[in-house]
Each structure stands twice: as structure tokens, then as C-alpha cells.
PDB file of N, CA and C in Angstrom:
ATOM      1  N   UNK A   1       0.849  -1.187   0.000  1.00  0.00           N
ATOM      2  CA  UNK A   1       0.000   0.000   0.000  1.00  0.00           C
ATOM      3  C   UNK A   1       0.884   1.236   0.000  1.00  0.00           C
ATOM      4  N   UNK A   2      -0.101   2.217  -0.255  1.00  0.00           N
ATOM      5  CA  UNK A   2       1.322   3.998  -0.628  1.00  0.00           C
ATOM      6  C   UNK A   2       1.346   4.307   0.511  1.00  0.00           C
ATOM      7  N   UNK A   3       2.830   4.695   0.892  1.00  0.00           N
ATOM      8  CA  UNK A   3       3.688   5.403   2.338  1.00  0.00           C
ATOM      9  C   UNK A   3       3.438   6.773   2.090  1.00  0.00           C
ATOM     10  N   UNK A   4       3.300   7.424   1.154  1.00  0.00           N
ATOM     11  CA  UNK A   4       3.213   9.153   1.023  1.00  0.00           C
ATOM     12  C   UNK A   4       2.306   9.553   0.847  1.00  0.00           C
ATOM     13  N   UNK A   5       1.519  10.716   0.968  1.00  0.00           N
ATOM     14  CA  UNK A   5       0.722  11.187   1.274  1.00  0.00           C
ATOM     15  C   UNK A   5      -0.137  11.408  -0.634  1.00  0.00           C
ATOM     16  N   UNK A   6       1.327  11.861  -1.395  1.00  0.00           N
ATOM     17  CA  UNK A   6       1.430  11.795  -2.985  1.00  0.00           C
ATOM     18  C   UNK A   6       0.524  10.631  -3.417  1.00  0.00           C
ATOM     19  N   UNK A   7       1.628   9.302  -2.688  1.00  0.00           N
ATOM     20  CA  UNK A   7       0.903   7.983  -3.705  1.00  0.00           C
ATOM     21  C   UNK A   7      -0.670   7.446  -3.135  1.00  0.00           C
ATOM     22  N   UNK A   8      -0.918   8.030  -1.960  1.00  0.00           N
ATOM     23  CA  UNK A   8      -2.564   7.567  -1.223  1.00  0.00           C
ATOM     24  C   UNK A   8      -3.307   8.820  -2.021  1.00  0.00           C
ATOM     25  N   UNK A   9      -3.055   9.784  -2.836  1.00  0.00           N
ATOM     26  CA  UNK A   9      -4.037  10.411  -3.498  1.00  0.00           C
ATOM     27  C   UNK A   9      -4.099   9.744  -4.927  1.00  0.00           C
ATOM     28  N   UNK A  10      -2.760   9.507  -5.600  1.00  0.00           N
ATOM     29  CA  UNK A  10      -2.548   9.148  -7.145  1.00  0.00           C
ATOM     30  C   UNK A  10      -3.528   7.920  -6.523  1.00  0.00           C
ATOM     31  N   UNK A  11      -3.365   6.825  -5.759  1.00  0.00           N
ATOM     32  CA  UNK A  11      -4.036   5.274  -5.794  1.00  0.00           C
ATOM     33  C   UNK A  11      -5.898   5.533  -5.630  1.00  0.00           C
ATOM     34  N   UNK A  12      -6.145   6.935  -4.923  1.00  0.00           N
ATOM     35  CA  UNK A  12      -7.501   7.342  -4.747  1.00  0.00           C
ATOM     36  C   UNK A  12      -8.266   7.517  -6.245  1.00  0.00           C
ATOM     37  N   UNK A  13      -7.364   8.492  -6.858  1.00  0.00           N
ATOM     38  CA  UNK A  13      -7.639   9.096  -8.518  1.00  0.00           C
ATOM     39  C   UNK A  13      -7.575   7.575  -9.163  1.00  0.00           C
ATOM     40  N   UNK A  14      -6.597   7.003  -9.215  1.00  0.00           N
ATOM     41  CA  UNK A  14      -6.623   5.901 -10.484  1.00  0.00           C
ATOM     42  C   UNK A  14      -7.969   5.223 -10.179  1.00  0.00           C
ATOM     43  N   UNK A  15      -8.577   4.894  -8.641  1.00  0.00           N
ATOM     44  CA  UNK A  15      -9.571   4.173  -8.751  1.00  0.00           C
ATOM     45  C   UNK A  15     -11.029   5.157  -9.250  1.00  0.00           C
ATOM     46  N   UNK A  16     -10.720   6.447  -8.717  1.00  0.00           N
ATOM     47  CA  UNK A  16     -12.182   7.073  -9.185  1.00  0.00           C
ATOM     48  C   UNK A  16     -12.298   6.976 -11.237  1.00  0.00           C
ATOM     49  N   UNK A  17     -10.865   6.901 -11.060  1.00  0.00           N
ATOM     50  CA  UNK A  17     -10.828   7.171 -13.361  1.00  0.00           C
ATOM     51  C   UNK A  17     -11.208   5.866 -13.594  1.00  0.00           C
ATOM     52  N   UNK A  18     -10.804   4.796 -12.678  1.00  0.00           N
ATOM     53  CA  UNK A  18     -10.917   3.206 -13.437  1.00  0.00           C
ATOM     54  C   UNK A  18     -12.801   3.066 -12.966  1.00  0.00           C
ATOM     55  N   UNK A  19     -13.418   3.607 -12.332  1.00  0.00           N
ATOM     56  CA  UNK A  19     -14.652   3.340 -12.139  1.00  0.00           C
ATOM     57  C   UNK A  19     -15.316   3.683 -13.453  1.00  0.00           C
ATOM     58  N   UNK A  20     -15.413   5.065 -13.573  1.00  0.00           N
ATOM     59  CA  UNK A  20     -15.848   6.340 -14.387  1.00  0.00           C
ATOM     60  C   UNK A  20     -15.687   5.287 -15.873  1.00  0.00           C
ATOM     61  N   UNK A  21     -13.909   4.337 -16.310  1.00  0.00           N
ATOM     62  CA  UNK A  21     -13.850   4.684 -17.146  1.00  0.00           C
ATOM     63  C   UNK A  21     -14.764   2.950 -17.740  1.00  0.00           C
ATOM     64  N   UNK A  22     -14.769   1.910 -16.899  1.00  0.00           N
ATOM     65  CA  UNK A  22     -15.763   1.307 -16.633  1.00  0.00           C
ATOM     66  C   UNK A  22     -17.183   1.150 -17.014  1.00  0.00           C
ATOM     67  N   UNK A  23     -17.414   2.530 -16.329  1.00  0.00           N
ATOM     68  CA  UNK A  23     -18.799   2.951 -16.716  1.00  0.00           C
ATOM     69  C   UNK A  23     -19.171   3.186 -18.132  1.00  0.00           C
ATOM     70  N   UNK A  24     -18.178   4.189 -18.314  1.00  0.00           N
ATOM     71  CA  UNK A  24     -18.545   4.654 -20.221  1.00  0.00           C
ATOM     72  C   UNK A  24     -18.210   2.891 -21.256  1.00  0.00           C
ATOM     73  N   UNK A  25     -17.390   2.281 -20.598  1.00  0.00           N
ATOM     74  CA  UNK A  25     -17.121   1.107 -21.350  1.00  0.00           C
ATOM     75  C   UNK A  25     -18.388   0.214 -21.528  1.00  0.00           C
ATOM     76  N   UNK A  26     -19.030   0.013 -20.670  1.00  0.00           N
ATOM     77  CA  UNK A  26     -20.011  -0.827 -20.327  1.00  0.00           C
ATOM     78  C   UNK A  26     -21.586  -0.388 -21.012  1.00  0.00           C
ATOM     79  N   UNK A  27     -21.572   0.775 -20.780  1.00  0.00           N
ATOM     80  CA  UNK A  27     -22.383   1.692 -21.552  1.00  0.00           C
ATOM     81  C   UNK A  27     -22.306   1.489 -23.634  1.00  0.00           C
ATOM     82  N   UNK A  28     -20.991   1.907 -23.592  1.00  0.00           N
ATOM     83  CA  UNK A  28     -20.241   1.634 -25.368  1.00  0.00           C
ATOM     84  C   UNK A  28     -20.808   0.236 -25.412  1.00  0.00           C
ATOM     85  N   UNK A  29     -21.077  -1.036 -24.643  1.00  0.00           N
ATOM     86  CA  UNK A  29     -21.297  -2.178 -25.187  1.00  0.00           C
ATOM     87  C   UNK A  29     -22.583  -2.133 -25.299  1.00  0.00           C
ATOM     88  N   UNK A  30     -23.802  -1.949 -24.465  1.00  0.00           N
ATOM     89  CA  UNK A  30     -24.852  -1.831 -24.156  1.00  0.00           C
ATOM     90  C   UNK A  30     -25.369  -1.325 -25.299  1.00  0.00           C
ATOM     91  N   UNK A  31     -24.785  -0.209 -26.085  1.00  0.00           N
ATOM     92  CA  UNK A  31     -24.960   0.425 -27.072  1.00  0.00           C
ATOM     93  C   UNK A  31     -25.255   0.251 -28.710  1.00  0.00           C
ATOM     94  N   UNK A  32     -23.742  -0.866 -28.382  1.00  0.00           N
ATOM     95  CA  UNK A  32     -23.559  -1.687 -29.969  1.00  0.00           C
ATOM     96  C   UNK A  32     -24.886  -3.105 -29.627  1.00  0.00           C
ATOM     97  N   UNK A  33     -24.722  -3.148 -28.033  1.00  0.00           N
ATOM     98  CA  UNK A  33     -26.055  -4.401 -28.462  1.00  0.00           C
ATOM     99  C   UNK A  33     -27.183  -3.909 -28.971  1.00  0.00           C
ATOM    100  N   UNK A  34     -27.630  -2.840 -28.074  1.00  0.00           N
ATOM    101  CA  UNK A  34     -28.645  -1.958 -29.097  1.00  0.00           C
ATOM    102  C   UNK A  34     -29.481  -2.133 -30.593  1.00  0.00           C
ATOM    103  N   UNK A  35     -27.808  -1.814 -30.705  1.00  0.00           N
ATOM    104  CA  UNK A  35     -28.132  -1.257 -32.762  1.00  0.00           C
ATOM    105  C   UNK A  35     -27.950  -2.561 -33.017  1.00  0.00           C
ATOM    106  N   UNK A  36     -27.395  -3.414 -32.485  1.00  0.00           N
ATOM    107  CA  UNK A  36     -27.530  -5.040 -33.441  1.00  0.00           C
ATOM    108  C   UNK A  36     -28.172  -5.996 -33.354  1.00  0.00           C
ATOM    109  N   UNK A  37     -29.356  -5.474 -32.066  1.00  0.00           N
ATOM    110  CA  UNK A  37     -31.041  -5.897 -31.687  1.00  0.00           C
ATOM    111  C   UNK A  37     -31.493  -5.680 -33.117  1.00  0.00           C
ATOM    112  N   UNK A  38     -31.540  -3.854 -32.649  1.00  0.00           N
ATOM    113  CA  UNK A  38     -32.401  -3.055 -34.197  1.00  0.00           C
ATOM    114  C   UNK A  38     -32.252  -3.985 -35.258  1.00  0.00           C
ATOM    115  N   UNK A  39     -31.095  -4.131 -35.506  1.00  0.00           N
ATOM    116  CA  UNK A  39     -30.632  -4.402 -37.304  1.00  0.00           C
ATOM    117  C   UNK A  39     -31.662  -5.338 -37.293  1.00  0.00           C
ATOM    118  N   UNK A  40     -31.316  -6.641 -36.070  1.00  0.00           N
ATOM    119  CA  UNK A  40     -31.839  -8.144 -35.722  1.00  0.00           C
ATOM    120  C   UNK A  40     -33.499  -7.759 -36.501  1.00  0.00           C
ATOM    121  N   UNK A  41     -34.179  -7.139 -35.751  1.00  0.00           N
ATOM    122  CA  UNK A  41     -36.013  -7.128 -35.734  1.00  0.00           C
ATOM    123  C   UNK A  41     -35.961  -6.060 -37.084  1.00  0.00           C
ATOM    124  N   UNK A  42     -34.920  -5.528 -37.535  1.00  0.00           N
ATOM    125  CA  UNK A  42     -35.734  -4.956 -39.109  1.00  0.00           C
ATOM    126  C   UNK A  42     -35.735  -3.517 -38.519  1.00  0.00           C
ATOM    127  N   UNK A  43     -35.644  -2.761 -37.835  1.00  0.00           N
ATOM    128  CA  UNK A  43     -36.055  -1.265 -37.493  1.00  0.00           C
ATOM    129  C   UNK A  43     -35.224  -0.891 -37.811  1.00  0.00           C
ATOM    130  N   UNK A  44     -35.507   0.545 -37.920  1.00  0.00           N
ATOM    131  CA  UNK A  44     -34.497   1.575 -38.607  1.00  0.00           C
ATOM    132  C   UNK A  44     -33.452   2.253 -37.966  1.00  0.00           C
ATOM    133  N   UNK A  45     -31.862   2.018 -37.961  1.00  0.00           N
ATOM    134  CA  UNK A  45     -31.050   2.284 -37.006  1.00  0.00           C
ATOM    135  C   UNK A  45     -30.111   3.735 -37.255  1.00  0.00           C
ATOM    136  N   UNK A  46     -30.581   4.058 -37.893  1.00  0.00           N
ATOM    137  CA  UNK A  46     -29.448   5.280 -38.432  1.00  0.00           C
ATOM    138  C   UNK A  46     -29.228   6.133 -37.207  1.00  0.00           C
ATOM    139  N   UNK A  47     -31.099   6.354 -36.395  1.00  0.00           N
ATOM    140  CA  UNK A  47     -30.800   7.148 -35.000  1.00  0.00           C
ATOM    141  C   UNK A  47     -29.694   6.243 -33.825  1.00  0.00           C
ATOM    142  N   UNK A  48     -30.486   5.444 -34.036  1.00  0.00           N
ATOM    143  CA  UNK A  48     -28.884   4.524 -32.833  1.00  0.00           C
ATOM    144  C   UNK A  48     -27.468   4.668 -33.718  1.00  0.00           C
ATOM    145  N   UNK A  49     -27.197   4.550 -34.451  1.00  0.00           N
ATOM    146  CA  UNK A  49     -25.953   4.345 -35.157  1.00  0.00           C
ATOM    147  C   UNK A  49     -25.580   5.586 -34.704  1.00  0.00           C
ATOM    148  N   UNK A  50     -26.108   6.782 -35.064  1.00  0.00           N
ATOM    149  CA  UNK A  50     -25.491   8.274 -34.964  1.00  0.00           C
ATOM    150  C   UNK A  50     -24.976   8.473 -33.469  1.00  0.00           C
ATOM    151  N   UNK A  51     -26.241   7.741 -32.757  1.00  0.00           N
ATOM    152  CA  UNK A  51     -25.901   7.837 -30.675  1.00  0.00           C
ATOM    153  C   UNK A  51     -24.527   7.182 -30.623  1.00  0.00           C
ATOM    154  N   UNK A  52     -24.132   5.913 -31.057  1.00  0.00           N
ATOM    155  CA  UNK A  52     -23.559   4.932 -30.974  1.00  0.00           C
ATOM    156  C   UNK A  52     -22.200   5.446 -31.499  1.00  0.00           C
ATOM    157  N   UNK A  53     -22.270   6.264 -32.446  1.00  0.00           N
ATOM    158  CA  UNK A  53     -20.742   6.508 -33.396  1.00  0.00           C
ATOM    159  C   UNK A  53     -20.334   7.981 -32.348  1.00  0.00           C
ATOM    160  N   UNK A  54     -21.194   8.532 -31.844  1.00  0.00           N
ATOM    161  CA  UNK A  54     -20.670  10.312 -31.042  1.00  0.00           C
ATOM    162  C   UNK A  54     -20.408   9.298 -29.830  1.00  0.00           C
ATOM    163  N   UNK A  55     -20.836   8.486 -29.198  1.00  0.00           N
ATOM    164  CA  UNK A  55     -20.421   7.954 -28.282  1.00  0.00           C
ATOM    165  C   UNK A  55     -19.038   7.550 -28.097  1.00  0.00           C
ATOM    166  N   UNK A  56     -19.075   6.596 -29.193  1.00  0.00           N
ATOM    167  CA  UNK A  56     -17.398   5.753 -29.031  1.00  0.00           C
ATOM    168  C   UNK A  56     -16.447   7.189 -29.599  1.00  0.00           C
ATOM    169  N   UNK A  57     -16.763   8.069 -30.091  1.00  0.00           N
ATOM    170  CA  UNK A  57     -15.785   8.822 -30.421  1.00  0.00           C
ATOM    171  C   UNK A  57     -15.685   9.742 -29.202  1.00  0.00           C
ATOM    172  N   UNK A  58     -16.265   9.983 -28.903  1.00  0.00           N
ATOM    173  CA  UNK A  58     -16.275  10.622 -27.096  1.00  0.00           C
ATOM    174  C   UNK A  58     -15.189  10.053 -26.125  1.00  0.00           C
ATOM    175  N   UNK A  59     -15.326   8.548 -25.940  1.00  0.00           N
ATOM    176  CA  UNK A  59     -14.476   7.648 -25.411  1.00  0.00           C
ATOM    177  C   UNK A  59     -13.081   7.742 -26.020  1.00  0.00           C
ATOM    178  N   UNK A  60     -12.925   7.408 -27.088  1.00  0.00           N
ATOM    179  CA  UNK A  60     -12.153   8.058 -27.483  1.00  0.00           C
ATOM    180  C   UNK A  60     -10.877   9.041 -27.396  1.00  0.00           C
ATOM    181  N   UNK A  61     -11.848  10.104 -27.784  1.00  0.00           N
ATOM    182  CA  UNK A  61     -11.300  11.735 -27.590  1.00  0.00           C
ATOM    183  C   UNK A  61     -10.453  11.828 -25.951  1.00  0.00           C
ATOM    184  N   UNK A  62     -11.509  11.172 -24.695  1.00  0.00           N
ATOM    185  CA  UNK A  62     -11.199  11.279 -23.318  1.00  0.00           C
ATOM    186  C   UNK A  62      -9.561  10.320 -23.458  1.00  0.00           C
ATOM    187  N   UNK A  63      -9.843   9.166 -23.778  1.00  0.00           N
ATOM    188  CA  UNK A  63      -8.837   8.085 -23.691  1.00  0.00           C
ATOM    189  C   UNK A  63      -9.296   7.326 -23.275  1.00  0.00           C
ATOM    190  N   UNK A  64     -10.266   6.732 -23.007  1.00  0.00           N
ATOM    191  CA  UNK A  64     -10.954   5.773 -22.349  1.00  0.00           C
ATOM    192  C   UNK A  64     -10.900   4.199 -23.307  1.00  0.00           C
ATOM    193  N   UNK A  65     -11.040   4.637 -24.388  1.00  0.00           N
ATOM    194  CA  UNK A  65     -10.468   3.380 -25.393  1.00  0.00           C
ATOM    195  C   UNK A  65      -9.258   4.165 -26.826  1.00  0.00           C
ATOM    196  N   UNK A  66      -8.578   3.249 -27.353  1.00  0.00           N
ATOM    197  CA  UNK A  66      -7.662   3.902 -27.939  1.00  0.00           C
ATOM    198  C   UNK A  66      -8.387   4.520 -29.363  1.00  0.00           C
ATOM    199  N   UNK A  67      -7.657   5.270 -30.136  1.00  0.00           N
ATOM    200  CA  UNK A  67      -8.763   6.144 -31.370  1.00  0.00           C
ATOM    201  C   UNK A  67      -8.648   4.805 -32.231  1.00  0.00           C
ATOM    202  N   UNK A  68      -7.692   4.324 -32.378  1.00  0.00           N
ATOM    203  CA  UNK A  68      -8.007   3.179 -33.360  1.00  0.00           C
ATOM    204  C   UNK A  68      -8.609   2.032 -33.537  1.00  0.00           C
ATOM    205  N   UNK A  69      -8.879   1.934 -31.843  1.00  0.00           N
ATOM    206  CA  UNK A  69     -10.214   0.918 -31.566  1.00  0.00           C
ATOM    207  C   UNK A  69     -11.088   1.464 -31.955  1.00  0.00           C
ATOM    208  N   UNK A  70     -11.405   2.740 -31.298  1.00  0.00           N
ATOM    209  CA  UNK A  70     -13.202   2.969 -31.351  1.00  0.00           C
ATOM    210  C   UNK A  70     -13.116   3.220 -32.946  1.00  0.00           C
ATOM    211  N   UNK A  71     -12.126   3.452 -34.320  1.00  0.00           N
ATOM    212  CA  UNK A  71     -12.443   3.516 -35.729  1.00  0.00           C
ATOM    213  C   UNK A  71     -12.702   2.490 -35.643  1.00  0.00           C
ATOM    214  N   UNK A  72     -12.221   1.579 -35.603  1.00  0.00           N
ATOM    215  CA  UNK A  72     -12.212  -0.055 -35.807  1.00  0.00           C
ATOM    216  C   UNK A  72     -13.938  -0.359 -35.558  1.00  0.00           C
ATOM    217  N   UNK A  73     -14.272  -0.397 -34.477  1.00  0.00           N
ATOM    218  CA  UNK A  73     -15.580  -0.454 -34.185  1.00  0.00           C
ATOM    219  C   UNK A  73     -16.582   0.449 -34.631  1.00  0.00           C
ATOM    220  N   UNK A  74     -16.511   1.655 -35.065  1.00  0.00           N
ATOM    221  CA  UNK A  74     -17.441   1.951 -35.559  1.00  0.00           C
ATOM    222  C   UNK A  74     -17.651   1.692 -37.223  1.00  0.00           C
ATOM    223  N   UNK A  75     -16.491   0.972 -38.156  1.00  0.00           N
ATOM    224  CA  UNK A  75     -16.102   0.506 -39.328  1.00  0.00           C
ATOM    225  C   UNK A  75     -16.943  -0.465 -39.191  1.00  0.00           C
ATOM    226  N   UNK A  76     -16.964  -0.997 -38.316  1.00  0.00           N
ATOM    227  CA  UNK A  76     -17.752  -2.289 -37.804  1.00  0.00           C
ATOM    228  C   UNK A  76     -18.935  -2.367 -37.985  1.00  0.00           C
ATOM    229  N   UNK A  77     -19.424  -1.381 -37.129  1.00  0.00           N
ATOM    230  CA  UNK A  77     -20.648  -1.304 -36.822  1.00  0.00           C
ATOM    231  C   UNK A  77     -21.436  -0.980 -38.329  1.00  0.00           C
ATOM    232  N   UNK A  78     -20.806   0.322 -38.927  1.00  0.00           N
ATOM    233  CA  UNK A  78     -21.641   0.796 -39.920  1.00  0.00           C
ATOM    234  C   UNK A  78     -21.550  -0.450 -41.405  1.00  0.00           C
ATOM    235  N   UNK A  79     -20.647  -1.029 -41.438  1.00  0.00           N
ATOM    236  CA  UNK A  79     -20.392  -2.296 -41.993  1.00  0.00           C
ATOM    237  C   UNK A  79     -21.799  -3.252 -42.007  1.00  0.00           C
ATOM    238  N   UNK A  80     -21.929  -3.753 -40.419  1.00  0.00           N
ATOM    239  CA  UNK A  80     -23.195  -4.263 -39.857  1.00  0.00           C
ATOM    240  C   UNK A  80     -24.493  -3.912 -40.452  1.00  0.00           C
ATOM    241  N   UNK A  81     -24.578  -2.512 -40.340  1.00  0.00           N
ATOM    242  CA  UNK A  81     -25.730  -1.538 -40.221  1.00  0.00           C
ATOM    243  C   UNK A  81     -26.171  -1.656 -42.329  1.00  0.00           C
ATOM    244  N   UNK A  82     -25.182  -1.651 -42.540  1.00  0.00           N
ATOM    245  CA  UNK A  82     -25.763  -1.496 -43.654  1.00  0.00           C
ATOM    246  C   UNK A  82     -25.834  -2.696 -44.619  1.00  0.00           C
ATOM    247  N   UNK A  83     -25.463  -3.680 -44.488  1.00  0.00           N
ATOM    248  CA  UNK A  83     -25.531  -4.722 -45.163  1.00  0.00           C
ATOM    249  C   UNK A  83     -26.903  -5.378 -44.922  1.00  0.00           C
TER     250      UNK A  83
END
């Protein structure tokens, strides 16, 4: 465990960022299941796709996933979406 006063705040922060970053992750999946319900039953996804693509690029932008994942996945997705 941290002896300085420094490393008992840095070990406080890493856990509040690893919660937070958790959250948006879990959310980003929830998301793509979403739109690949939609596709599933026939409905029209362009509004989820648009939620779904500002999302992962959000994540993104923060650092929460790397930029070349969330391209990767949204290549993906719209790949999905439109076939």
C-alpha cells in the first residue's frame, strides 16, 4: 500500500478514473447491443448508429479506449448496419 501522502491520493484518482472509465465502457457495449437488436427485428437504425458513433468517439477523444479501436468499431458497426 502507498507510504506518502502523494501515492494515497494518485491510488484514490486511479480508482475514481478506473470506475468512471468502466462505466462509459459498459455503456459503449450496451450500445452496440442496441443497434444489433435493431438491425436483428428490421427497425431503422441510423438514429442509434449516430448515438452509438458520437459515443465511441467521445471515449475516445477522453482516452478511455484507444482512437483506433473505437475507428475499428465503428467501421464495424456501420459495416453491420448497412448490409
Amino acid at each position: 500500500m502507498a507510504n506518502h501522502k502523494s501515492a494515497k491520493k494518485r491510488a484514490k484518482q486511479n480508482q475514481v478514473r478506473r470506475m468512471r472509465n468502466k462505466s462509459v465502457k459498459t455503456s459503449l457495449k450496451t450500445l452496440e447491443k442496441k443497434l444489433r437488436a435493431a438491425k436483428e427485428a428490421g427497425e431503422n437504425t441510423e438514429e442509434l448508429m449516430k448515438k452509438t458513433q458520437s459515443a465511441i468517439h467521445k471515449a475516445a477523444k477522453k482516452g478511455i479506449v484507444h482512437k483506433k479501436t473505437a475507428s475499428r468499431k465503428i467501421s464495424r458497426l456501420f459495416k453491420f448496419a448497412n448490409a
